[in-house]
Protein backbone atom coordinates (compact mmCIF):
# COMPACT_ATOMS: atom_id res chain seq x y z
CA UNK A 1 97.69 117.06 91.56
CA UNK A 2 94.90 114.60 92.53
CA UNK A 3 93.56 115.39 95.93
CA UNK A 4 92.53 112.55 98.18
CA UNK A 5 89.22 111.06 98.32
CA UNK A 6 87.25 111.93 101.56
CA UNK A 7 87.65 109.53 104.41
CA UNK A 8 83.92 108.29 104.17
CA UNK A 9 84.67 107.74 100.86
CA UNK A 10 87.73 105.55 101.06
CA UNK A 11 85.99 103.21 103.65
CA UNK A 12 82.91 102.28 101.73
CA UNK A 13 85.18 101.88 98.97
CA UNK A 14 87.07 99.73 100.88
CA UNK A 15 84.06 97.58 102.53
CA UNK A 16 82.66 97.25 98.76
CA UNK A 17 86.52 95.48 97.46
CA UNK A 18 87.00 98.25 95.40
CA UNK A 19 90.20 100.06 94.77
CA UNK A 20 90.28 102.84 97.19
CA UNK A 21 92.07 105.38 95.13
CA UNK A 22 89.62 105.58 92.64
CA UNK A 23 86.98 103.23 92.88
CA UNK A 24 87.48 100.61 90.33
CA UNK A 25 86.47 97.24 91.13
CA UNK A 26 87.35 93.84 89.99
CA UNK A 27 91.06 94.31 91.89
CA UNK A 28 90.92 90.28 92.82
CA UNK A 29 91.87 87.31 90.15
CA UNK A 30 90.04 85.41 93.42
CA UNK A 31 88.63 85.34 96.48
CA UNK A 32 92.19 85.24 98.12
CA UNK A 33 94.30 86.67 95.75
CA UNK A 34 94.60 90.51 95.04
CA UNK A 35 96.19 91.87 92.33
CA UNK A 36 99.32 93.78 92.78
CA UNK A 37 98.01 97.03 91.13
CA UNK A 38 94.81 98.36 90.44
CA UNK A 39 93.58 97.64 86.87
CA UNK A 40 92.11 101.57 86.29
CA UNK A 41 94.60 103.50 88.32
CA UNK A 42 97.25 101.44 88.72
CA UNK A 43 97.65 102.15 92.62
CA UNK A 44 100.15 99.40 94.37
CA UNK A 45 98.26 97.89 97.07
CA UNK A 46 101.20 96.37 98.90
CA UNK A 47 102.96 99.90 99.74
CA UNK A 48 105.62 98.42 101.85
CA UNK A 49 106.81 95.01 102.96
CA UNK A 50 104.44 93.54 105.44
CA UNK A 51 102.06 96.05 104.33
CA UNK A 52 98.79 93.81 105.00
CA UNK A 53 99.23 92.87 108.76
CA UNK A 54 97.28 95.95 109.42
CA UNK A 55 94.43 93.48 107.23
CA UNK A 56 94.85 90.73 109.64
CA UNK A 57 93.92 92.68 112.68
CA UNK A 58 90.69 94.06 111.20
CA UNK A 59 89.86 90.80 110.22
CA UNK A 60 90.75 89.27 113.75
CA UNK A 61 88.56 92.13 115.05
CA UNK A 62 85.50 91.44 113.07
CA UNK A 63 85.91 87.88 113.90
CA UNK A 64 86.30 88.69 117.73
CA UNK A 65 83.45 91.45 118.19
CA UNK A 66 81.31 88.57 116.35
CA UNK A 67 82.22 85.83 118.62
CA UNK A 68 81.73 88.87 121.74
CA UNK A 69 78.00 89.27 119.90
CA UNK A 70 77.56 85.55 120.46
CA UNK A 71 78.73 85.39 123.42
CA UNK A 72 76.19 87.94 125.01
CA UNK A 73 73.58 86.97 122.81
CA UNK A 74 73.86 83.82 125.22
CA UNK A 75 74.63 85.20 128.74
CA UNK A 76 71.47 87.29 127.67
CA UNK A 77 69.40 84.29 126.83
CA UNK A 78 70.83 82.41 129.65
CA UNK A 79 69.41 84.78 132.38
CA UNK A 80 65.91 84.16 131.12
CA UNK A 81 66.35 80.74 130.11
CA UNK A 82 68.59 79.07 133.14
CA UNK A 83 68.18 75.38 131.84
CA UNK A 84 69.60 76.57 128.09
CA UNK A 85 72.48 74.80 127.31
CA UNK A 86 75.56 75.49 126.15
CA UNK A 87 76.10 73.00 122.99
CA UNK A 88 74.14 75.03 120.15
CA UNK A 89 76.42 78.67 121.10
CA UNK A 90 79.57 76.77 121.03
CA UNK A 91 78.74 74.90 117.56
CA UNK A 92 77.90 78.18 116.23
CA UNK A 93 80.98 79.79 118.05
CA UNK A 94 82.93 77.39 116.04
CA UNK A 95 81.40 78.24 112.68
CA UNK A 96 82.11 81.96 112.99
CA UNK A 97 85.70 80.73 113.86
CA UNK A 98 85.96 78.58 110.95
CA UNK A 99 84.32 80.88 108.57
CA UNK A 100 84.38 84.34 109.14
CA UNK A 101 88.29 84.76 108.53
CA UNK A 102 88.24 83.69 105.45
CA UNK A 103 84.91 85.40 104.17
CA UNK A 104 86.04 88.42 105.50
CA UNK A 105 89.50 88.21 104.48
CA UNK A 106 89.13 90.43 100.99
CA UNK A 107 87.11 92.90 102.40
CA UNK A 108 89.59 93.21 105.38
CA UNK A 109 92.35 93.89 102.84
CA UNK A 110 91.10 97.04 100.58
CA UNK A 111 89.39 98.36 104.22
CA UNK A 112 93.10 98.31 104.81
CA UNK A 113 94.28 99.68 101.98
CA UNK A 114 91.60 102.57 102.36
CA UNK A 115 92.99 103.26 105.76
CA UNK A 116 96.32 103.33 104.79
CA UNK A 117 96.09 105.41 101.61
CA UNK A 118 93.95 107.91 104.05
CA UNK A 119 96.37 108.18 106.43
CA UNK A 120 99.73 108.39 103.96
CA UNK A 121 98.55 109.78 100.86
CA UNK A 122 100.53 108.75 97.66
CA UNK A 123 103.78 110.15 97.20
CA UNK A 124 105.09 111.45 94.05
CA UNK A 125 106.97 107.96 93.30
CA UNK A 126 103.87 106.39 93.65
CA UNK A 127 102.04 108.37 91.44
CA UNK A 128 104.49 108.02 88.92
CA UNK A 129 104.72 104.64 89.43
CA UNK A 130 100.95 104.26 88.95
CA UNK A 131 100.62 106.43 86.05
CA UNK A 132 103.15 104.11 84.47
CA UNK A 133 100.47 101.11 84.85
CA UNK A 134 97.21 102.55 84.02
CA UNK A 135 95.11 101.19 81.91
CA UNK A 136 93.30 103.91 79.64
């Protein structure tokens, strides 16, 4: 029986959009659409219904701690610079609302998946299941 890749592993599997089970890449027809199964090991990313709400939240939380950046970046700029203005922070406050969602959005998903698969490993179903699909 396979034994699970290392933690470390998983993540910067994960953070690169590759399958975490084994590394294979190309697991997206696009930027927002992932395919059901990985194309080398056949791993189903969607384990259970509602599987990828764990995917929102890390991408809500890299959009939050970047807006939290901001906003200290400008408190911190502020208290040397009292006439600075607020205008150019907010603009940019929007962009990272507007855009980092969705640019983070893939990456969010296999980081997920990489969590996930290290905290339930694959059960014998799944394996079976996956061996059923791979691609030699």
């Amino acid at each position: 029986m396979k034994t699970k890749p290392p933690w470390g592993r998983l993540l910067w599997r994960g953070i690169r959009k590759r399958c975490p089970n084994c590394g294979a890449g190309h697991v997206y027809e696009t930027w927002f659409r992932m395919l059901d199964r990985c194309p080398q090991c056949g791993l189903k990313f969607e384990r259970d219904p509602g599987f990828f709400v764990g995917a929102y939240l890390i991408n809500f939380a890299i959009s939050i701690v970047l807006l939290f950046l901001l906003c200290m970046g400008f408190v911190a700029w502020k208290a040397t610079h009292a006439e600075a203005g607020a205008a150019v922070p907010l603009v940019i406050g929007v962009v990272i609302g507007v855009l980092a969602p969705p640019f983070f959005y893939p990456f969010a998903r296999t980081v997920w998946s990489a969590i996930d698969l290290g905290m339930t490993p694959l059960e014998a179903a799944e394996l079976a299941a996956a061996a059923e699909h791979r691609h030699c």
